[in-house]
PDB file of N, CA and C in Angstrom:
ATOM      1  N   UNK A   1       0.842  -1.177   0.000  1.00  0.00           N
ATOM      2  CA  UNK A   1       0.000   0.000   0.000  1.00  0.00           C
ATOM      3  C   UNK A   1       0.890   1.244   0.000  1.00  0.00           C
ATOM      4  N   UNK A   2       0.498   2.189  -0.951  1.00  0.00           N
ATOM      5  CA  UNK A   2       1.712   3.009  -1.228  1.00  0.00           C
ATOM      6  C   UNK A   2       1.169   4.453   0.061  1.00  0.00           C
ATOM      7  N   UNK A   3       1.477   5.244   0.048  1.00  0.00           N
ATOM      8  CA  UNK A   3       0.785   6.489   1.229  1.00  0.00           C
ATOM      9  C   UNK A   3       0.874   7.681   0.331  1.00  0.00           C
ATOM     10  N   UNK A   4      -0.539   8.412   0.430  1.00  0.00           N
ATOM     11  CA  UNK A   4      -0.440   8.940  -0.538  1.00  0.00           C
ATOM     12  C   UNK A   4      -0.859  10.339  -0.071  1.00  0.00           C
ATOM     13  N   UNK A   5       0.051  11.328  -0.243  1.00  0.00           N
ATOM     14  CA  UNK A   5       0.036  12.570   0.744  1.00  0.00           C
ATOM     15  C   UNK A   5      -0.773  13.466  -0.154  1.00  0.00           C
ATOM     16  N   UNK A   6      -1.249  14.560   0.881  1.00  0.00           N
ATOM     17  CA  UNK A   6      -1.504  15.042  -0.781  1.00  0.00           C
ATOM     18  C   UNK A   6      -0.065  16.603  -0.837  1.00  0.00           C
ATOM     19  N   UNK A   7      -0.750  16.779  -1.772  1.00  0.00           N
ATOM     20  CA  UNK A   7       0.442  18.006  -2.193  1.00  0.00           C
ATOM     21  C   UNK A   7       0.024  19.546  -1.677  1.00  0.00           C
ATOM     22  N   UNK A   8       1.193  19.989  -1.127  1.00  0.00           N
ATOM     23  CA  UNK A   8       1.102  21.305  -1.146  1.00  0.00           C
ATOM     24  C   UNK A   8       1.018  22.462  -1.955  1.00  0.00           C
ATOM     25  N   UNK A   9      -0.588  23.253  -1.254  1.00  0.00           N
ATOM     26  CA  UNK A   9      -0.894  24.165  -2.359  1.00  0.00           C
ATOM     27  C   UNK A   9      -0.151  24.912  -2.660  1.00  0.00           C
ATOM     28  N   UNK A  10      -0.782  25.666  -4.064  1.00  0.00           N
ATOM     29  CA  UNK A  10       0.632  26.600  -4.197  1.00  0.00           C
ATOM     30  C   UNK A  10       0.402  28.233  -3.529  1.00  0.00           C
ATOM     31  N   UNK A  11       1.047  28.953  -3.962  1.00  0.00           N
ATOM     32  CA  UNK A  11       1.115  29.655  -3.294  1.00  0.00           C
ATOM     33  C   UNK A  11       0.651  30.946  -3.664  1.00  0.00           C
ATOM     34  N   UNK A  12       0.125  32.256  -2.929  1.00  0.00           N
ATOM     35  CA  UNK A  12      -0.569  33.328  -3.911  1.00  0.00           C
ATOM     36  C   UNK A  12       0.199  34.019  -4.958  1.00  0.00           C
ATOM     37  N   UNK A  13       1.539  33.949  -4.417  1.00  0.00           N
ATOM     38  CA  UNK A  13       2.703  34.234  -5.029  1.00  0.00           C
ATOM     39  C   UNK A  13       3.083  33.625  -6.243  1.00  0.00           C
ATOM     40  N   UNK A  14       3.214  32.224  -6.231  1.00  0.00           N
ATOM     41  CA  UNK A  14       3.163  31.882  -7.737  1.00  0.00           C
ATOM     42  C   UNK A  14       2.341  32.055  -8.530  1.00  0.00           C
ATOM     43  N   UNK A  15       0.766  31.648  -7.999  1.00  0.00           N
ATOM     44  CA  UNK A  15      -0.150  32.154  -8.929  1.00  0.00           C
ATOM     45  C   UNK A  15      -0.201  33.618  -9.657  1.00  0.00           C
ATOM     46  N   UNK A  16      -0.116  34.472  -8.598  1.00  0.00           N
ATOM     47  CA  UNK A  16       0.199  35.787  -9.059  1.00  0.00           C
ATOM     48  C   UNK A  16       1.206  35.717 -10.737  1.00  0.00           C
ATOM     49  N   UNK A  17       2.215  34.696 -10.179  1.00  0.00           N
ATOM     50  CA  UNK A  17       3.352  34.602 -11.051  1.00  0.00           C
ATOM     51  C   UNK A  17       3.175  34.285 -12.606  1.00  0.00           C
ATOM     52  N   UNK A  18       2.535  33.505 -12.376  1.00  0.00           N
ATOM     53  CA  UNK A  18       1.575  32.422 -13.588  1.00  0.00           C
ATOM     54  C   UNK A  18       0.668  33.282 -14.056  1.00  0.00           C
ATOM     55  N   UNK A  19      -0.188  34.523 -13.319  1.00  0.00           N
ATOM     56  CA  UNK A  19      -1.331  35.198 -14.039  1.00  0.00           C
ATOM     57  C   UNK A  19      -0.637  36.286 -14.301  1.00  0.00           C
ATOM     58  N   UNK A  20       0.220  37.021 -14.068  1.00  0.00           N
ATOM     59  CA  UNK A  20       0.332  37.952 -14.424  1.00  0.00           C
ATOM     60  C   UNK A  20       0.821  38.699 -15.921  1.00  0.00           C
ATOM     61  N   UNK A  21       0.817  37.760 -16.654  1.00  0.00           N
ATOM     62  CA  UNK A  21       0.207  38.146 -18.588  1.00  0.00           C
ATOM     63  C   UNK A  21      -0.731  38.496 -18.650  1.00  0.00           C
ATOM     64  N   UNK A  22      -1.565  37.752 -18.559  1.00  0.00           N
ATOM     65  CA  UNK A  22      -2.964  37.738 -18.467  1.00  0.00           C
ATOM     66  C   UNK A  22      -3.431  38.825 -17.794  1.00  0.00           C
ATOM     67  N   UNK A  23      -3.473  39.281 -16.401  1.00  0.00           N
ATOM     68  CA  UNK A  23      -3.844  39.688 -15.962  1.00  0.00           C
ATOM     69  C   UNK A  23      -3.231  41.558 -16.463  1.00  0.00           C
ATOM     70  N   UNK A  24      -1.747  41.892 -16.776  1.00  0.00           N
ATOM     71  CA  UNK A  24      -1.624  42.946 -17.309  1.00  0.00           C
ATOM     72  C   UNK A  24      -2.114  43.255 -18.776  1.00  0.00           C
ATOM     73  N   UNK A  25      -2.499  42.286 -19.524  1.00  0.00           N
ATOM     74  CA  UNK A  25      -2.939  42.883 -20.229  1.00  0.00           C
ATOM     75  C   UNK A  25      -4.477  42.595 -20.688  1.00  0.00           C
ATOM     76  N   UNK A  26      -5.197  42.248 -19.521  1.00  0.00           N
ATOM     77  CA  UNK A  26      -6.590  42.510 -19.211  1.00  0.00           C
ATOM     78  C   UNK A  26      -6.436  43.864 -19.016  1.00  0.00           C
ATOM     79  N   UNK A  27      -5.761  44.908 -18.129  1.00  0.00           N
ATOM     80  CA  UNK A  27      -5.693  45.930 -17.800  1.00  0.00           C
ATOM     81  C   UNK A  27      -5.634  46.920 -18.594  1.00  0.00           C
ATOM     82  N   UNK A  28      -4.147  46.865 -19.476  1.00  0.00           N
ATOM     83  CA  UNK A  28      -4.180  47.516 -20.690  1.00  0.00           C
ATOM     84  C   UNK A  28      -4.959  47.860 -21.570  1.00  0.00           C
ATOM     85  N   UNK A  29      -6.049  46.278 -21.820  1.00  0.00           N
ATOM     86  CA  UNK A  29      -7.490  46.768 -22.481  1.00  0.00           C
ATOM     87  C   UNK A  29      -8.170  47.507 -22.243  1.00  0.00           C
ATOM     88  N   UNK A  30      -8.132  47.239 -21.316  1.00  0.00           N
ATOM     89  CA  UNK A  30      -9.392  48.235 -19.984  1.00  0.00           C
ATOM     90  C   UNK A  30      -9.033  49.740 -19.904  1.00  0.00           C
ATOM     91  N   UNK A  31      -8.284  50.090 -19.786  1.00  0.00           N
ATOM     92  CA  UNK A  31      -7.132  51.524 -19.535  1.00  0.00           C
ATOM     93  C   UNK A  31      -7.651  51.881 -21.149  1.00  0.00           C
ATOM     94  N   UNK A  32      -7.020  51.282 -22.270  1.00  0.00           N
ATOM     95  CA  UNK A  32      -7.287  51.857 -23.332  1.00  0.00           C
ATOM     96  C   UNK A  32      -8.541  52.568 -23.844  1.00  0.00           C
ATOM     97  N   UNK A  33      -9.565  51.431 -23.323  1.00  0.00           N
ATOM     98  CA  UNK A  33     -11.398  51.490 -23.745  1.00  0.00           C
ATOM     99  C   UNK A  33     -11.593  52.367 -22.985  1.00  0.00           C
ATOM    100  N   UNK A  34     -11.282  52.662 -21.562  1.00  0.00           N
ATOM    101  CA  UNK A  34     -11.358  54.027 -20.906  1.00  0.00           C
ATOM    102  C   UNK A  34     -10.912  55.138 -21.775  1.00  0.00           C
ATOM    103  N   UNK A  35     -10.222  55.178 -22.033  1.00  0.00           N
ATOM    104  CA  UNK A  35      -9.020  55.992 -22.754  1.00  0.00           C
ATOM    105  C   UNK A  35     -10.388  56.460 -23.894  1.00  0.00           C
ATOM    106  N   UNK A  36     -10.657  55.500 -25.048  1.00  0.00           N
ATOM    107  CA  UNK A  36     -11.374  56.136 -26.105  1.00  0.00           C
ATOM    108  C   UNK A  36     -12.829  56.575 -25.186  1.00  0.00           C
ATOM    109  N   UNK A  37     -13.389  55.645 -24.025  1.00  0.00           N
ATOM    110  CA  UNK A  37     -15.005  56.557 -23.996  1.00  0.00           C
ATOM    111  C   UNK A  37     -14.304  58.090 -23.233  1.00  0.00           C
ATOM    112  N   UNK A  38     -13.163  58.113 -22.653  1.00  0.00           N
ATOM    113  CA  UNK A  38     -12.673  59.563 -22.122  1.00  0.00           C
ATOM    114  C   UNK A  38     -12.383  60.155 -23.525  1.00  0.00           C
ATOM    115  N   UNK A  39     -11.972  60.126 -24.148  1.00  0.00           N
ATOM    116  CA  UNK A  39     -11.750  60.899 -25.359  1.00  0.00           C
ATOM    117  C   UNK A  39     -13.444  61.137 -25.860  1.00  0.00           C
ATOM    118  N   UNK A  40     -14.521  60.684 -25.789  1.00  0.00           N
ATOM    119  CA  UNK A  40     -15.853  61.034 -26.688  1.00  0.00           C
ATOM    120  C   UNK A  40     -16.301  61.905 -25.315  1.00  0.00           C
ATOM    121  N   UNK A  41     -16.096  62.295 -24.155  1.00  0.00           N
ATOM    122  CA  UNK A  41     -16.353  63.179 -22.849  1.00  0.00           C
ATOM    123  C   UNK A  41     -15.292  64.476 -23.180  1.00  0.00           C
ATOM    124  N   UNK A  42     -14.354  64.547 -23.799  1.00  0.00           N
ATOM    125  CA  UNK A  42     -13.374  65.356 -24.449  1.00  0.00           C
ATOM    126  C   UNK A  42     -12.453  65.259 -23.298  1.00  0.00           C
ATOM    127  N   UNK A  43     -11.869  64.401 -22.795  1.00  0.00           N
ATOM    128  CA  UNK A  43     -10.726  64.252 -22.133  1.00  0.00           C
ATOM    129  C   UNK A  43      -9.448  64.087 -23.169  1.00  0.00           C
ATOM    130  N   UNK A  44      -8.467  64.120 -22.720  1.00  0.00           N
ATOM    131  CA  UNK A  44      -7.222  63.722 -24.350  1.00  0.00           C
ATOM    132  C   UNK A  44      -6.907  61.878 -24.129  1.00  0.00           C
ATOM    133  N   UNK A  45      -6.583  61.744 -25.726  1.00  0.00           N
ATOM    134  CA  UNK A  45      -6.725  60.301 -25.930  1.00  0.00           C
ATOM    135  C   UNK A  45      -5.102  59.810 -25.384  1.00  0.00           C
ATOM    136  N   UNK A  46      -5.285  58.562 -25.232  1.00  0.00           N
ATOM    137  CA  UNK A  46      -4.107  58.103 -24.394  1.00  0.00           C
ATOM    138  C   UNK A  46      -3.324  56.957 -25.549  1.00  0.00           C
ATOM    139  N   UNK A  47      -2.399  56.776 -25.903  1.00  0.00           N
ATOM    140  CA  UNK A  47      -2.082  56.021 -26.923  1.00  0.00           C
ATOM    141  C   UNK A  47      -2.208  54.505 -26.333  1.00  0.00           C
ATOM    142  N   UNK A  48      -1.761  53.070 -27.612  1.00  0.00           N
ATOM    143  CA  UNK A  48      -1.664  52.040 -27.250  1.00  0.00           C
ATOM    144  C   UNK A  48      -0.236  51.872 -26.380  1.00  0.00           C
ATOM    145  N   UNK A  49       0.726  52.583 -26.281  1.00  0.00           N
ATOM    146  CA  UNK A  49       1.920  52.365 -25.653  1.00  0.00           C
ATOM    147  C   UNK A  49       1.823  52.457 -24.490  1.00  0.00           C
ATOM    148  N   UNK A  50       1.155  53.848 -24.515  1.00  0.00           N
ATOM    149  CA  UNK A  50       0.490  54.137 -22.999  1.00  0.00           C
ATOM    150  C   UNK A  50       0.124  53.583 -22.111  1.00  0.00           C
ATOM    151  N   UNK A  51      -1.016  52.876 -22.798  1.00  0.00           N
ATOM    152  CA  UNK A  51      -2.040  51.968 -22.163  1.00  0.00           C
ATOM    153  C   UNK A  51      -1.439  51.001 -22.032  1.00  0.00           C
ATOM    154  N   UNK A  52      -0.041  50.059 -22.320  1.00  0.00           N
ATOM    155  CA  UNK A  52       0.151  48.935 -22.247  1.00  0.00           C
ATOM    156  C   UNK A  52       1.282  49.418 -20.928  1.00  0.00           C
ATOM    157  N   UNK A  53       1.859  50.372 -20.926  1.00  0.00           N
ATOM    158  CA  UNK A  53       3.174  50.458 -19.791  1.00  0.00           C
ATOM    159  C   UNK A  53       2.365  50.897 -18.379  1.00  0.00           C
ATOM    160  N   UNK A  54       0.522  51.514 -18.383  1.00  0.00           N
ATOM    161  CA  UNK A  54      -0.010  51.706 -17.500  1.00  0.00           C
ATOM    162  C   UNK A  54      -0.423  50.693 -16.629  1.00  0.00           C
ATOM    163  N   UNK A  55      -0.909  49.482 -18.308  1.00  0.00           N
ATOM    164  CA  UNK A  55      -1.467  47.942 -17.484  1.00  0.00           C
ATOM    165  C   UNK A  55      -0.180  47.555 -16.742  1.00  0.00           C
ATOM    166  N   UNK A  56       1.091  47.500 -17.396  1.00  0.00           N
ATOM    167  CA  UNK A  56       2.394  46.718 -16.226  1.00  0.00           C
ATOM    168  C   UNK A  56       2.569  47.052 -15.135  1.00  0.00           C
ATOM    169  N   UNK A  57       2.191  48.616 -15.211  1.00  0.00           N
ATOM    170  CA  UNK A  57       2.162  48.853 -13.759  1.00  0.00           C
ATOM    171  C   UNK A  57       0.885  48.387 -12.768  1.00  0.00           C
ATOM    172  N   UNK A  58      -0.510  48.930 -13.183  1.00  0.00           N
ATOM    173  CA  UNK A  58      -1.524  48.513 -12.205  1.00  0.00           C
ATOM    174  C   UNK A  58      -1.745  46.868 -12.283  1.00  0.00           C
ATOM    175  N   UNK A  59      -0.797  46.255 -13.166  1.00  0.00           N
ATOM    176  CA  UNK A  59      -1.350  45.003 -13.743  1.00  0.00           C
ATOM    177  C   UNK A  59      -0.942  44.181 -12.604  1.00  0.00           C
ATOM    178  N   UNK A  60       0.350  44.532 -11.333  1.00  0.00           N
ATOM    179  CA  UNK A  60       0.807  44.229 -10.642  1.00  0.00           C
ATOM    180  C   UNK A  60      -0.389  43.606  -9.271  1.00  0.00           C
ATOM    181  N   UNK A  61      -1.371  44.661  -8.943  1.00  0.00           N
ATOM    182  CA  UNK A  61      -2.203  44.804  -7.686  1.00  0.00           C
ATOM    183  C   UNK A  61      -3.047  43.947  -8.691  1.00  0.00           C
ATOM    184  N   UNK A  62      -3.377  44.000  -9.569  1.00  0.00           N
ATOM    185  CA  UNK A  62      -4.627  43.166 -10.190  1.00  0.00           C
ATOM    186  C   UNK A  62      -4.243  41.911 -10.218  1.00  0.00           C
ATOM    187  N   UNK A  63      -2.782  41.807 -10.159  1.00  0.00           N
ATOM    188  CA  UNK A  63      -2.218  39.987 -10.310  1.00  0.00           C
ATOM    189  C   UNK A  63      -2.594  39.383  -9.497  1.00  0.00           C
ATOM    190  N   UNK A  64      -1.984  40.273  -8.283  1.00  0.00           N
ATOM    191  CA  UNK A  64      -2.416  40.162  -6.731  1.00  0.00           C
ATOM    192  C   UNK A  64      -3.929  39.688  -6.256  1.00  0.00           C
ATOM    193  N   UNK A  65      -4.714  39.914  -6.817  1.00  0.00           N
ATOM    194  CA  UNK A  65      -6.229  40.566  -6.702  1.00  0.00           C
ATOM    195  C   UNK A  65      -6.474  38.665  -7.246  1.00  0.00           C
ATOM    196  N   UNK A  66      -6.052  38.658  -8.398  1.00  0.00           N
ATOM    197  CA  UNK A  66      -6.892  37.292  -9.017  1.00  0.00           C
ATOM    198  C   UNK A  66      -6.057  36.274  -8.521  1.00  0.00           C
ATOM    199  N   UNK A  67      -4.787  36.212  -7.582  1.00  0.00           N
ATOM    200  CA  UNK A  67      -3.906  34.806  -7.331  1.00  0.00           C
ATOM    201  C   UNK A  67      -4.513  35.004  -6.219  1.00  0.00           C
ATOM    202  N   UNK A  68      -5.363  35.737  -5.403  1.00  0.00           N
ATOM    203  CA  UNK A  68      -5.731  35.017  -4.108  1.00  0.00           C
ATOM    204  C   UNK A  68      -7.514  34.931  -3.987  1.00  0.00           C
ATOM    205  N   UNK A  69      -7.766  35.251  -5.851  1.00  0.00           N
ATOM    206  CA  UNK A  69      -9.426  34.760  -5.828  1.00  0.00           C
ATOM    207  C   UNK A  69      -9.354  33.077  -6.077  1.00  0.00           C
ATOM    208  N   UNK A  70      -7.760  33.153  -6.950  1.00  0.00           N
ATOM    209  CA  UNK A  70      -8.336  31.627  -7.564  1.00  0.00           C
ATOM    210  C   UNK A  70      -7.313  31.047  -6.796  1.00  0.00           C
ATOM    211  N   UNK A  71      -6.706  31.334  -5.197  1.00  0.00           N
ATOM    212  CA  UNK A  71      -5.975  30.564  -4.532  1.00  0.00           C
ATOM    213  C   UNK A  71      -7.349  30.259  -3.453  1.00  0.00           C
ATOM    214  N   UNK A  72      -8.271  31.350  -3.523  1.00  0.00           N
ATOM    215  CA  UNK A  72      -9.811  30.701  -2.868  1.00  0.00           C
ATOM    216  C   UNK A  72     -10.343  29.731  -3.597  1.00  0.00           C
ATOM    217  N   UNK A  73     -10.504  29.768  -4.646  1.00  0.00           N
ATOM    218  CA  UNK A  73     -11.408  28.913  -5.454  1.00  0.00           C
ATOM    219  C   UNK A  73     -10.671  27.348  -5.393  1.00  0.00           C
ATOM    220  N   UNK A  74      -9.691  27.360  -5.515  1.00  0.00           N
ATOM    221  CA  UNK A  74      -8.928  26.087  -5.166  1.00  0.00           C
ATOM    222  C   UNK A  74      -9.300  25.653  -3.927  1.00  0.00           C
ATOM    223  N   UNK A  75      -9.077  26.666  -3.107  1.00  0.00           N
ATOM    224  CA  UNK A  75      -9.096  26.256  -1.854  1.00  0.00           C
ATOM    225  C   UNK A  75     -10.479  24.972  -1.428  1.00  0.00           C
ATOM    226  N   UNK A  76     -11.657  26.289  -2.595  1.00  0.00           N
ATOM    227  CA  UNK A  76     -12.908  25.680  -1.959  1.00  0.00           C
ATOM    228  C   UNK A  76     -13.253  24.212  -3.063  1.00  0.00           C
ATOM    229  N   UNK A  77     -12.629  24.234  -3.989  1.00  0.00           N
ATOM    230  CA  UNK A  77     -12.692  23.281  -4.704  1.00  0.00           C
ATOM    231  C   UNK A  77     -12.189  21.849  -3.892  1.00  0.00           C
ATOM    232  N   UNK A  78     -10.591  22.105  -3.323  1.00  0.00           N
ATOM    233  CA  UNK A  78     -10.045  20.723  -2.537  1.00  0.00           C
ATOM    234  C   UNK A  78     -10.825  20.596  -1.259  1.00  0.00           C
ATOM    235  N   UNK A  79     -12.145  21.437  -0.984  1.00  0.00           N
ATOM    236  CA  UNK A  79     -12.379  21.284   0.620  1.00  0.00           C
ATOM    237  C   UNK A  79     -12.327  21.966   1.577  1.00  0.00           C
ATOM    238  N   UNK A  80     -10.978  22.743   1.924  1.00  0.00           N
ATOM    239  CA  UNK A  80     -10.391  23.448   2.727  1.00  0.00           C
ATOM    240  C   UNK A  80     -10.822  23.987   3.343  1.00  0.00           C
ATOM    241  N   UNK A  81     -11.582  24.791   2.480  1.00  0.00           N
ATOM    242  CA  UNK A  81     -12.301  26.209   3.049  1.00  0.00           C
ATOM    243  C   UNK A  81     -14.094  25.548   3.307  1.00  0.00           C
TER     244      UNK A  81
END
C-alpha cells in the first residue's frame, strides 16, 4: 500500500506569477477602452503604448487581486475552506 500525501498548495505568489500576462494585459485593455469613452467626454486620448506600460504597472495589484481569488477557489474546490 503506497501512502499517498496530498500536495502542497501553491502559493498566492506563484499564482500571481503564472497570471500575471494575463492579468496585465486585461488591464491595458481596460485603460485603453477608458481611454477612447474619455476621449468622446473630451478628455485627451491616451495612446496604445500608454495603455500597455499603464497595465504593467496597475497590472501588478490586479495579479495580486486574481492569485488570491483563484488561490480561494482552489481552496474551496479541494475542501479546505
Amino acid at each position: 500500500m503506497t501512502d499517498q500525501t496530498e500536495a502542497p498548495p501553491w502559493p498566492v505568489w506563484k499564482l500571481a506569477l503564472l497570471l500575471y500576462p494575463l492579468s496585465a494585459g486585461a488591464v491595458a485593455v481596460n485603460i485603453f477602452m477608458l481611454a477612447l469613452l474619455g476621449r468622446w467626454l473630451g478628455l485627451p486620448e491616451l495612446s496604445p503604448v500608454t495603455s500597455v506600460m499603464v497595465g504593467l504597472v496597475l497590472g501588478v495589484p490586479a495579479t495580486w487581486a486574481t492569485g488570491r481569488w483563484v488561490r480561494g477557489l482552489m481552496d474551496t474546490a479541494d475542501g479546505r475552506r
